[in-house]
C-alpha atoms as a PDB file:
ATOM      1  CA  UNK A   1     157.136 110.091  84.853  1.00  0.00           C
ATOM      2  CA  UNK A   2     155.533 113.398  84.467  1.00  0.00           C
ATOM      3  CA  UNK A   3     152.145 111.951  84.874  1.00  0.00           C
ATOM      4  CA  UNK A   4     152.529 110.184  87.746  1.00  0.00           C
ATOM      5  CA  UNK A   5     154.178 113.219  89.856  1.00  0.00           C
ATOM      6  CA  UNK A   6     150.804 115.178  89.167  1.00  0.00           C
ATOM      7  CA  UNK A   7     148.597 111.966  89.804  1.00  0.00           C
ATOM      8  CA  UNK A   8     150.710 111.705  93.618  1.00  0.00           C
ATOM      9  CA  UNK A   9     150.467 115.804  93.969  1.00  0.00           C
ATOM     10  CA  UNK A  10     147.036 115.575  93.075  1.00  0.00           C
ATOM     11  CA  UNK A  11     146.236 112.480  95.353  1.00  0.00           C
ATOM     12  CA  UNK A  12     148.133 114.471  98.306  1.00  0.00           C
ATOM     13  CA  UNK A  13     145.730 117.022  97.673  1.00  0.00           C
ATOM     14  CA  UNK A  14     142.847 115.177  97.810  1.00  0.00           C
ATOM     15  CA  UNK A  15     143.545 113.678 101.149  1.00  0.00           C
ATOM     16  CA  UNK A  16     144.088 117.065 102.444  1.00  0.00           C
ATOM     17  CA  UNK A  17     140.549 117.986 101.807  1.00  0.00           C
ATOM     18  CA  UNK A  18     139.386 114.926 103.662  1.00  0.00           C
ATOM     19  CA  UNK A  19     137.923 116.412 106.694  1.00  0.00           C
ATOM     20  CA  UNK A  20     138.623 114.496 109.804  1.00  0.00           C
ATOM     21  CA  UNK A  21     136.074 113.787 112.934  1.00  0.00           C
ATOM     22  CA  UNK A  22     134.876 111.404 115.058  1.00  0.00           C
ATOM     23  CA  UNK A  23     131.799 109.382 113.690  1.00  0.00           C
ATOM     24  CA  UNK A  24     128.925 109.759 116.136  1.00  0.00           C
ATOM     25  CA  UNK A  25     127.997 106.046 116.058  1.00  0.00           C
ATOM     26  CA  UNK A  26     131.354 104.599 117.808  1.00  0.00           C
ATOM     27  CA  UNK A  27     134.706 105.209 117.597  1.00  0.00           C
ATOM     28  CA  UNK A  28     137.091 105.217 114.455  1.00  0.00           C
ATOM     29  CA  UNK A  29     136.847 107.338 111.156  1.00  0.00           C
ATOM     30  CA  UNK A  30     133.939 107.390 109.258  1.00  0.00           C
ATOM     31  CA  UNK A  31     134.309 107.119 105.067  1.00  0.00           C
ATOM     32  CA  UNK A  32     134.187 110.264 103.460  1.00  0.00           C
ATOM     33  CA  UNK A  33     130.691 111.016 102.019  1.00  0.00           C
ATOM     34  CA  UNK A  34     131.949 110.565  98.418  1.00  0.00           C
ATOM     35  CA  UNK A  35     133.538 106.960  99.018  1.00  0.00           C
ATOM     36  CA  UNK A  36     130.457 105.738 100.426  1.00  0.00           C
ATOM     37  CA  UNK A  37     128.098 106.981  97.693  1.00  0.00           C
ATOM     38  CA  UNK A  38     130.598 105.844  95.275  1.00  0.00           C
ATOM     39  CA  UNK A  39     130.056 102.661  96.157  1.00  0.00           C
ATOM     40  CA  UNK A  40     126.367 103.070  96.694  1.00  0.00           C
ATOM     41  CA  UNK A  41     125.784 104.480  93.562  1.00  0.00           C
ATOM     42  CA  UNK A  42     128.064 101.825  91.493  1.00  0.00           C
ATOM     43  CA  UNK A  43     125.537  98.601  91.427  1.00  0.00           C
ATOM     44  CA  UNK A  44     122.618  97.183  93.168  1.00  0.00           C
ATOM     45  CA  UNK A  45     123.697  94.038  93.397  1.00  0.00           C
ATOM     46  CA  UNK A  46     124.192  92.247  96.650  1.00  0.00           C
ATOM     47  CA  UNK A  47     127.802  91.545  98.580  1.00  0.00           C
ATOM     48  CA  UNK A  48     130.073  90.469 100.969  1.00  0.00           C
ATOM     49  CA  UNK A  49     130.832  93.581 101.590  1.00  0.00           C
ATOM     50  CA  UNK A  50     127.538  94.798 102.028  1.00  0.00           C
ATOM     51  CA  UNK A  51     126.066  97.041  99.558  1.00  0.00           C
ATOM     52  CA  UNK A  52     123.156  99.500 100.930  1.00  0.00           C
ATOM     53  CA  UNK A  53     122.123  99.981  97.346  1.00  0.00           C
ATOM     54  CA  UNK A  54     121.402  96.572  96.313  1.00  0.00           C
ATOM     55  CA  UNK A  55     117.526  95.346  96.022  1.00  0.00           C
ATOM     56  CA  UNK A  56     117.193  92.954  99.455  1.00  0.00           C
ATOM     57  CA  UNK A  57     118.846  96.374 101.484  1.00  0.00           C
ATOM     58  CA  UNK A  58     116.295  98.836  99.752  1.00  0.00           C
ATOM     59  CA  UNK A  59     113.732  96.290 100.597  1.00  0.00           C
ATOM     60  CA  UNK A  60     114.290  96.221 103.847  1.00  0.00           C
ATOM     61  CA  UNK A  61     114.587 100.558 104.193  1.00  0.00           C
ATOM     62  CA  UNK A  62     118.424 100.285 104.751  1.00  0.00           C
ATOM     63  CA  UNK A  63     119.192 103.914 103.915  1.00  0.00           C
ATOM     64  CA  UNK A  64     121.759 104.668 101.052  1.00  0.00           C
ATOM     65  CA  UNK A  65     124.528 106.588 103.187  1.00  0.00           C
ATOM     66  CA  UNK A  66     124.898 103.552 105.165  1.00  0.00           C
ATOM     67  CA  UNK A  67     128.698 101.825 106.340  1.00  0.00           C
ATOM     68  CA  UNK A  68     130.126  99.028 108.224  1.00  0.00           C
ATOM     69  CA  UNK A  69     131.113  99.914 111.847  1.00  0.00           C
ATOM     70  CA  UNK A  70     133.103  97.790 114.043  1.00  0.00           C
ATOM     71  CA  UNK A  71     134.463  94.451 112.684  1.00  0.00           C
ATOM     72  CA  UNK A  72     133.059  91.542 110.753  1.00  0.00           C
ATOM     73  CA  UNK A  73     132.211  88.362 113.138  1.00  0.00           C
ATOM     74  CA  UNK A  74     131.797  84.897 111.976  1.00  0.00           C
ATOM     75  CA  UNK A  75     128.781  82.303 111.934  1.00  0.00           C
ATOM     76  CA  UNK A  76     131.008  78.638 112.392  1.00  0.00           C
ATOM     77  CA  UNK A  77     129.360  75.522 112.190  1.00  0.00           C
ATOM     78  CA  UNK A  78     131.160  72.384 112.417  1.00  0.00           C
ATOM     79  CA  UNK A  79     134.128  74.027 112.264  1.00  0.00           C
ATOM     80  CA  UNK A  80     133.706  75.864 109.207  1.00  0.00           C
ATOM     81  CA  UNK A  81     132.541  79.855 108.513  1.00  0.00           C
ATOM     82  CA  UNK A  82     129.001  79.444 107.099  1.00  0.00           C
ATOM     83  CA  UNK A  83     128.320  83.534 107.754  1.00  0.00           C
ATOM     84  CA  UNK A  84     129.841  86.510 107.909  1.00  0.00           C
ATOM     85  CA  UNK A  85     127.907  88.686 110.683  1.00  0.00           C
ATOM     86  CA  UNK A  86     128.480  93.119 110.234  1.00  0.00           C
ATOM     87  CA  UNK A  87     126.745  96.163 111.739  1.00  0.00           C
ATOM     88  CA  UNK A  88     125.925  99.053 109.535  1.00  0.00           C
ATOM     89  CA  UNK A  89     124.845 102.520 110.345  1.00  0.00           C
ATOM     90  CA  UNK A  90     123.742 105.544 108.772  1.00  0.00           C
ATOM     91  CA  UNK A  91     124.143 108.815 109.383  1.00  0.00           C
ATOM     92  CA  UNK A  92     121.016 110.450 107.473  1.00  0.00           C
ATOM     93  CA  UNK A  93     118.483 107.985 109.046  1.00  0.00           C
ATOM     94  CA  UNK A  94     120.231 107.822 112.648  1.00  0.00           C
ATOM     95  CA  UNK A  95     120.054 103.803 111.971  1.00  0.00           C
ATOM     96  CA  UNK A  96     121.828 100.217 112.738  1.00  0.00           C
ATOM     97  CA  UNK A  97     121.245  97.798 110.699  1.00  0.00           C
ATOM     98  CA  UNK A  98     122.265  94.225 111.225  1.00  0.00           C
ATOM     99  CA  UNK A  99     124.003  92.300 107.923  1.00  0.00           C
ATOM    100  CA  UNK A 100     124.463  87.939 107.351  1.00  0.00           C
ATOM    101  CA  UNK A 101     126.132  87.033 104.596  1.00  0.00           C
ATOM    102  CA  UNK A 102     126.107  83.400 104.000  1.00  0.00           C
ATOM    103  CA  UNK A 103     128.844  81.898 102.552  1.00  0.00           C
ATOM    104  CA  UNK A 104     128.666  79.767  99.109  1.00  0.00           C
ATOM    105  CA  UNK A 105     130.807  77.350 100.632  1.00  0.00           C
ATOM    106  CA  UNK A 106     127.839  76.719 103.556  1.00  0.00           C
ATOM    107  CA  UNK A 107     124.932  77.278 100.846  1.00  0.00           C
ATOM    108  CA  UNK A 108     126.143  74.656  98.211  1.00  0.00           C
ATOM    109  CA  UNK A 109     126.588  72.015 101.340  1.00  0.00           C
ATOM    110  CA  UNK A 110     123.669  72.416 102.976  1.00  0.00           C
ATOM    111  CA  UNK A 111     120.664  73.254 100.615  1.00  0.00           C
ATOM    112  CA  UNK A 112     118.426  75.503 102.448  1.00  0.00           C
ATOM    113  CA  UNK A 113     118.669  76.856 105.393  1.00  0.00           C
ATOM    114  CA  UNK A 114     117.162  79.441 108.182  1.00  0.00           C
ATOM    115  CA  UNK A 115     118.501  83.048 108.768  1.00  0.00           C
ATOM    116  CA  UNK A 116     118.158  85.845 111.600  1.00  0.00           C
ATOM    117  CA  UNK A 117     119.497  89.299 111.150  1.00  0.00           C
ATOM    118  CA  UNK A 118     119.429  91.978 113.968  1.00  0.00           C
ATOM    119  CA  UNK A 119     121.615  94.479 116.113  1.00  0.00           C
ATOM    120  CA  UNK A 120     122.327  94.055 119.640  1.00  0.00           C
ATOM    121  CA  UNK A 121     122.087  96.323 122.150  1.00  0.00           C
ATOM    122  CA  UNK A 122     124.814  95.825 125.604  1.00  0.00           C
ATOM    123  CA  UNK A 123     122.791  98.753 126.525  1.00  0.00           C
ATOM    124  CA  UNK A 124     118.989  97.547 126.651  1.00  0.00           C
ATOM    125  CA  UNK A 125     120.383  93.919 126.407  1.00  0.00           C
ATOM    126  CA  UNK A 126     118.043  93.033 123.712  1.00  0.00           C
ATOM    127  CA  UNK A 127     118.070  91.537 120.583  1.00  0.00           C
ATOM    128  CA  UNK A 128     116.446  94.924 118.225  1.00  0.00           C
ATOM    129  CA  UNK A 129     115.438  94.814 114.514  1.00  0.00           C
ATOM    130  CA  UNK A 130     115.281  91.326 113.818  1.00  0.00           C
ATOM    131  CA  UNK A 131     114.164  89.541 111.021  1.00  0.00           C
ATOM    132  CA  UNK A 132     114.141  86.020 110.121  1.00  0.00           C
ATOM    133  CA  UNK A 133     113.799  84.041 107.186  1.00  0.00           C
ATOM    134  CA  UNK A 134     113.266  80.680 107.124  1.00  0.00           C
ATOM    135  CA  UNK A 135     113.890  77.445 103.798  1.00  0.00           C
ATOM    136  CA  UNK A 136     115.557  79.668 102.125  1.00  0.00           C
ATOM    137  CA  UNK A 137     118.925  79.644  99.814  1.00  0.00           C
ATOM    138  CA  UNK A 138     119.446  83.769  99.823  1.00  0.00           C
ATOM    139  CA  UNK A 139     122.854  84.653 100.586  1.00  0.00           C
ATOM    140  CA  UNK A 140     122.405  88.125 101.715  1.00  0.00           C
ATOM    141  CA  UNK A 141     120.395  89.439 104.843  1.00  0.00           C
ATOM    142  CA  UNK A 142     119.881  93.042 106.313  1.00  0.00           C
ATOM    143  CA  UNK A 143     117.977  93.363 109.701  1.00  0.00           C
ATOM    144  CA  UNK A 144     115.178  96.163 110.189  1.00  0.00           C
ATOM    145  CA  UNK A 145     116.787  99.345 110.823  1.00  0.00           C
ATOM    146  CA  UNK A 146     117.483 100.757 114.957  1.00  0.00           C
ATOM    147  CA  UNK A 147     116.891 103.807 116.834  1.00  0.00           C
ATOM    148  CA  UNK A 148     120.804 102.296 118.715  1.00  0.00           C
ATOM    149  CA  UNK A 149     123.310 105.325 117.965  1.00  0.00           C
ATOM    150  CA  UNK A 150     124.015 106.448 121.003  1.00  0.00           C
ATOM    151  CA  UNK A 151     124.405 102.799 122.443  1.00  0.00           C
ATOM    152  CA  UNK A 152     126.725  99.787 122.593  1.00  0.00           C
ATOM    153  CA  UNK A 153     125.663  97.668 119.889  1.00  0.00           C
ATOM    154  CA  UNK A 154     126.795  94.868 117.441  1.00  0.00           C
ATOM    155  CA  UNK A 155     125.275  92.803 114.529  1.00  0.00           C
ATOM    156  CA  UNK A 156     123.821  89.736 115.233  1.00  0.00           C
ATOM    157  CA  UNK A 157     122.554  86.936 113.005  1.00  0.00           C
ATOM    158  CA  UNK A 158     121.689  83.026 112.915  1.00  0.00           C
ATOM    159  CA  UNK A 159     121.915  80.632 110.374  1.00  0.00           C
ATOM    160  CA  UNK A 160     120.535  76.713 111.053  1.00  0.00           C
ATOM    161  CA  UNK A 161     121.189  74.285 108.306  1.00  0.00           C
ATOM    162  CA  UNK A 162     117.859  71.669 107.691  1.00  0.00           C
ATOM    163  CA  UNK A 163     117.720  69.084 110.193  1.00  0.00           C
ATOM    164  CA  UNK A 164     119.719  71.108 112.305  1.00  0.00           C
ATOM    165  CA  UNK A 165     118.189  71.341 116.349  1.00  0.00           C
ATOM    166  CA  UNK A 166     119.314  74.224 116.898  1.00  0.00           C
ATOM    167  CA  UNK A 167     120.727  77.313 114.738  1.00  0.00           C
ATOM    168  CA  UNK A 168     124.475  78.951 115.182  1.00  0.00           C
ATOM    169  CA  UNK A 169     125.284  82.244 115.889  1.00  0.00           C
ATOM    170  CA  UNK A 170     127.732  85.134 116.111  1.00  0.00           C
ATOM    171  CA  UNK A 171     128.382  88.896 116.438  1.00  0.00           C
ATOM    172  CA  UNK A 172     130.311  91.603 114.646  1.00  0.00           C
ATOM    173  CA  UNK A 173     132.630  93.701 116.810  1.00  0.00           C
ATOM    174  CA  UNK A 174     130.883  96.044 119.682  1.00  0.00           C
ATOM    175  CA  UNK A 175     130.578  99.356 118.724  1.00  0.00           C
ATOM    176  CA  UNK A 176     130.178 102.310 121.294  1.00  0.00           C
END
């Protein structure tokens, strides 16, 4: 019992010395510097979640410090999630970055497939930082990095199965 009155006194404590703020690319807290290389710094393997650290991120100059901002969208095709669509940004490089994530569920139905990743800007109206990829079965996907901070933005991505016409799309939440 002893032990876990210090761990909650010590935990109180902790959160104390969070500092609060507003985060300079949109609205809502940012993580706390420590969480985020935490994570960072645990694996380079790719995620759902997005991981800045893992090898298709660093290969594409998505800087370490980065986070999600705004809320995951969804990529649907026939009625079913094949993607999940996020916006990342970093405050060390002044960058948005664009993140796909395709499902397993789409990738074991369809073989291979095509893939955008990019960030939108409301403010320029443009489609910024895209890359594609195309016959491939990758899950994970970050877009070239943004000079978008200081404007409306959201992730954007594509997916189109083989034999498709045409590919589907969708955005993560807009972020001011």
């Amino acid at each position: 019992m002893r032990h876990l009155k210090t761990a909650t006194a010590a935990l109180a404590c902790a959160f104390a010395l969070v500092p609060t703020g507003v985060a300079t690319a949109g609205t809502g807290p940012a993580p706390a510097p420590a969480a985020r290389t935490a994570t960072a710094a645990a694996s380079t393997a790719p995620s759902a979640d997005g991981n800045p650290a893992s090898l298709r991120a660093q290969a594409a100059g998505v800087c370490a410090d980065a986070y999600q901002i705004g809320t995951t969208g969804y990529i649907t095709r026939a009625g079913r999630t094949a993607a999940s669509v996020k916006q990342f940004y970093s405050p060390s490089c002044g960058r948005n970055y664009g993140y796909v994530w395709v499902w397993q569920s789409f990738r074991d139905a369809v073989g291979d497939y095509d893939v955008t990743s990019a960030v939108y800007s409301y403010s320029q109206d443009e489609v910024l930082g895209k890359r594609s990829w195309t016959n491939t079965t990758a899950q994970e996907f970050w877009s070239n990095g943004t000079s978008t901070v200081s404007e409306c933005t959201a992730g954007s991505g594509t997916v189109r199965a083989a034999g498709d016409p045409a590919p589907v799309g969708g955005y993560s939440g807009k972020r001011c």
